[in-house]
C-alpha atoms as a PDB file:
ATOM      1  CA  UNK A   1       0.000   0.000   0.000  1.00  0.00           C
ATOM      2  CA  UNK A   2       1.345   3.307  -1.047  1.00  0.00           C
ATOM      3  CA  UNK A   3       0.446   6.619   0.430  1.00  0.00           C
ATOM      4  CA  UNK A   4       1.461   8.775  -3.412  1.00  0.00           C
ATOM      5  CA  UNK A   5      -1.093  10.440  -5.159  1.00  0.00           C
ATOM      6  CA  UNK A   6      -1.667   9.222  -8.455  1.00  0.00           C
ATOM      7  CA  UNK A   7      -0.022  10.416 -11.354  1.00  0.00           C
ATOM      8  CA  UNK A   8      -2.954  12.341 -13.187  1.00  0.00           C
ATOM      9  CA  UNK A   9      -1.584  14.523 -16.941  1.00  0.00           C
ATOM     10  CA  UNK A  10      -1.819  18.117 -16.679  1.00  0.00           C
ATOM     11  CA  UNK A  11      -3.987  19.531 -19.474  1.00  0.00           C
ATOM     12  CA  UNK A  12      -4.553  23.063 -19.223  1.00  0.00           C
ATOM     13  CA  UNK A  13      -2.719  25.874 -16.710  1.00  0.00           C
ATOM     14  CA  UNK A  14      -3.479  29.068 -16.315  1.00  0.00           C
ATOM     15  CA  UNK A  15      -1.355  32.296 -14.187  1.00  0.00           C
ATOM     16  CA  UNK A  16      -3.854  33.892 -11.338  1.00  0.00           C
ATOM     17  CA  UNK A  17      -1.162  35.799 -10.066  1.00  0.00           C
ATOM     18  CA  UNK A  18       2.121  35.495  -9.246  1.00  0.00           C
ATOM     19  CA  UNK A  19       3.316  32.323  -8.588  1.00  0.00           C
ATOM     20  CA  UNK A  20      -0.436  31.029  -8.210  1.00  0.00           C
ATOM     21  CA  UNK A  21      -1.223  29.058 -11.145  1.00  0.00           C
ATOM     22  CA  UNK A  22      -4.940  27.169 -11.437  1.00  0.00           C
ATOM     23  CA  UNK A  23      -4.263  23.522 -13.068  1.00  0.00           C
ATOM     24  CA  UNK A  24      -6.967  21.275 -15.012  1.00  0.00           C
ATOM     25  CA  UNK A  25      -6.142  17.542 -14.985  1.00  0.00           C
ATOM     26  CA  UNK A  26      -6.995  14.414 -17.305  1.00  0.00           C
ATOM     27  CA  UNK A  27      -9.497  13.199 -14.515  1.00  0.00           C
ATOM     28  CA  UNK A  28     -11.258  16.582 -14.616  1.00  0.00           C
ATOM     29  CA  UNK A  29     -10.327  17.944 -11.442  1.00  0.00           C
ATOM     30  CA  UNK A  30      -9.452  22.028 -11.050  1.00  0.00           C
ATOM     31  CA  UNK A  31      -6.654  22.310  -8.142  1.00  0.00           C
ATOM     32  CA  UNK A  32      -4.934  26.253  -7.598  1.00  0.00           C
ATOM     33  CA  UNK A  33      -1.254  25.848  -6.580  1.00  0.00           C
ATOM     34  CA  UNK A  34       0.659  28.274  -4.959  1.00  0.00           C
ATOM     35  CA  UNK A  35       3.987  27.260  -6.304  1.00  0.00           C
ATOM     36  CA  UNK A  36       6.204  29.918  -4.640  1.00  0.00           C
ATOM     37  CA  UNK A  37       7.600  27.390  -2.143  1.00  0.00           C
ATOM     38  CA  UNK A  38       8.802  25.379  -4.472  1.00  0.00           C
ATOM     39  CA  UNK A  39      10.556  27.591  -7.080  1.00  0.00           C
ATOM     40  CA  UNK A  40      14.335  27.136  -5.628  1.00  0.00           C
ATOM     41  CA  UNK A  41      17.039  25.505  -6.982  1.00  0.00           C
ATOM     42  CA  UNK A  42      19.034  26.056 -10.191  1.00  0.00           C
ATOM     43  CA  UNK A  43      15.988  25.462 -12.759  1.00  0.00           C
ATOM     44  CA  UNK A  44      13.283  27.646 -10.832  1.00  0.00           C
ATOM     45  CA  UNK A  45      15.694  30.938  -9.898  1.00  0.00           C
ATOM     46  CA  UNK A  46      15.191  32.243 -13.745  1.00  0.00           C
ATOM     47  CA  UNK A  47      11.420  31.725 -12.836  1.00  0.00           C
ATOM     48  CA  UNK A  48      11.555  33.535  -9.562  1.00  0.00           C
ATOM     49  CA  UNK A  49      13.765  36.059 -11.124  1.00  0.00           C
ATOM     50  CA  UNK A  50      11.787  37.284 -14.159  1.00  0.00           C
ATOM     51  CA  UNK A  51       8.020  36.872 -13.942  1.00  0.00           C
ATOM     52  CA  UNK A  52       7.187  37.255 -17.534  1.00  0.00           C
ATOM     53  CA  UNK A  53       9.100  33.774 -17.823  1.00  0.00           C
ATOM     54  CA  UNK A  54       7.104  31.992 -15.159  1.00  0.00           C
ATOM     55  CA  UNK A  55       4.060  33.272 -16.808  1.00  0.00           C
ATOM     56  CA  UNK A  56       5.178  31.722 -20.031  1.00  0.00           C
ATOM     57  CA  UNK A  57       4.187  28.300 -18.509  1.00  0.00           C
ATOM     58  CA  UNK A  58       2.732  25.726 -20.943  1.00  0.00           C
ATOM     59  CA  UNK A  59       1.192  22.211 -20.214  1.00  0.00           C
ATOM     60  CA  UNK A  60       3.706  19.825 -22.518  1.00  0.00           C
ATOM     61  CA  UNK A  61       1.151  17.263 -23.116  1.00  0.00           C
ATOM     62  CA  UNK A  62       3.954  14.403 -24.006  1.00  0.00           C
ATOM     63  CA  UNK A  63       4.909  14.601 -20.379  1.00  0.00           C
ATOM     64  CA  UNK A  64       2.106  15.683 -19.104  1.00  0.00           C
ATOM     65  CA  UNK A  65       2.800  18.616 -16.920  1.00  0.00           C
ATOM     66  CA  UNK A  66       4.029  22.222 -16.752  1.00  0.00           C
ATOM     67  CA  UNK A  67       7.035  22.901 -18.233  1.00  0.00           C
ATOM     68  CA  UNK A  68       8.692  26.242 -18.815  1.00  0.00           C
ATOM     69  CA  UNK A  69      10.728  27.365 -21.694  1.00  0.00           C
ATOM     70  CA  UNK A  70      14.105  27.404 -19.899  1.00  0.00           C
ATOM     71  CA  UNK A  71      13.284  23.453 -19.472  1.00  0.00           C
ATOM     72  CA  UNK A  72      12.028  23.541 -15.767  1.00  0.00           C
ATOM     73  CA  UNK A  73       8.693  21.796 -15.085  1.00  0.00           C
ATOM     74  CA  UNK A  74       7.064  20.171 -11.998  1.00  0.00           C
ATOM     75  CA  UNK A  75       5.832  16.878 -11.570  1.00  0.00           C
ATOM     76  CA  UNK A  76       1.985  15.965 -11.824  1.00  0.00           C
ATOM     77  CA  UNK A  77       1.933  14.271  -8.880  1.00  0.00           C
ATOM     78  CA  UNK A  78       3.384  17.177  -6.738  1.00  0.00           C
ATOM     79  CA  UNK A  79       0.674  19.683  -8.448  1.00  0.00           C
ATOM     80  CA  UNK A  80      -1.733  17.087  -7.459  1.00  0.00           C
ATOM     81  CA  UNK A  81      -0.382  16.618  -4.088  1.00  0.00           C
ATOM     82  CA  UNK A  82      -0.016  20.233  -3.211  1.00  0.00           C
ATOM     83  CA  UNK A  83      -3.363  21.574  -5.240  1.00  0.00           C
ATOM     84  CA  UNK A  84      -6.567  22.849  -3.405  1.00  0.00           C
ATOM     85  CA  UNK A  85      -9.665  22.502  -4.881  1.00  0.00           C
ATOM     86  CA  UNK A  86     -10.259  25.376  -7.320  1.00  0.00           C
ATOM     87  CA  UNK A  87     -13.878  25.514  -6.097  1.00  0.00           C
ATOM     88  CA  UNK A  88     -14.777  24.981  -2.834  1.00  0.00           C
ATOM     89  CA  UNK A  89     -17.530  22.341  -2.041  1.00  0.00           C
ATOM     90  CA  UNK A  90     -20.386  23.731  -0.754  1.00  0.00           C
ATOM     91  CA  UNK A  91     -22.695  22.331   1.766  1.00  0.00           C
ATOM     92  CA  UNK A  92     -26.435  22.754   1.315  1.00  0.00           C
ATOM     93  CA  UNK A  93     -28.900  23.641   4.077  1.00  0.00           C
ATOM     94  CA  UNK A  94     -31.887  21.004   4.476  1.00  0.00           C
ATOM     95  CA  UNK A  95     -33.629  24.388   6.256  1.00  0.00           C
END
């Protein structure tokens, strides 16, 4: 038994604002990541360090995730992982 999210494609990002990006998956599901945390490290300081090339994100749908055009890119399974719901569920009164 594993505890990993699955590995579900990327197929459409979009740029809210900075570093908050809103990610559609294969399965259907909307998540909004806030991917500040996680832009250290060699291939994320050009992202960090001009926003017009983090906003140039792309889904690369032959590996099925975000990918930059410096060559960084972030696993599906993290973007699952660290996503929230795009829309929160809303409970309905019986009242």
């Amino acid at each position: 038994m594993t505890d990993l999210h699955p590995i579900v494609d990327v197929v459409a990002v979009r740029v809210l604002s900075r570093y908050i990006i809103e990610v559609t998956f294969a399965d259907d599901e909307v998540k909004v990541i806030d991917l500040e945390p996680v832009l250290w490290g060699e291939a994320f300081a050009p992202l960090v360090a001009d926003y017009e090339l983090f906003k140039a994100v792309r889904v690369d749908p032959d590996a099925g995730t975000i990918v930059w055009p410096n060559g960084a890119d972030i696993s599906p399974r993290m973007l699952h992982e660290k996503g929230r719901p795009a829309v929160p569920h809303r409970h309905h009164s019986t009242t």
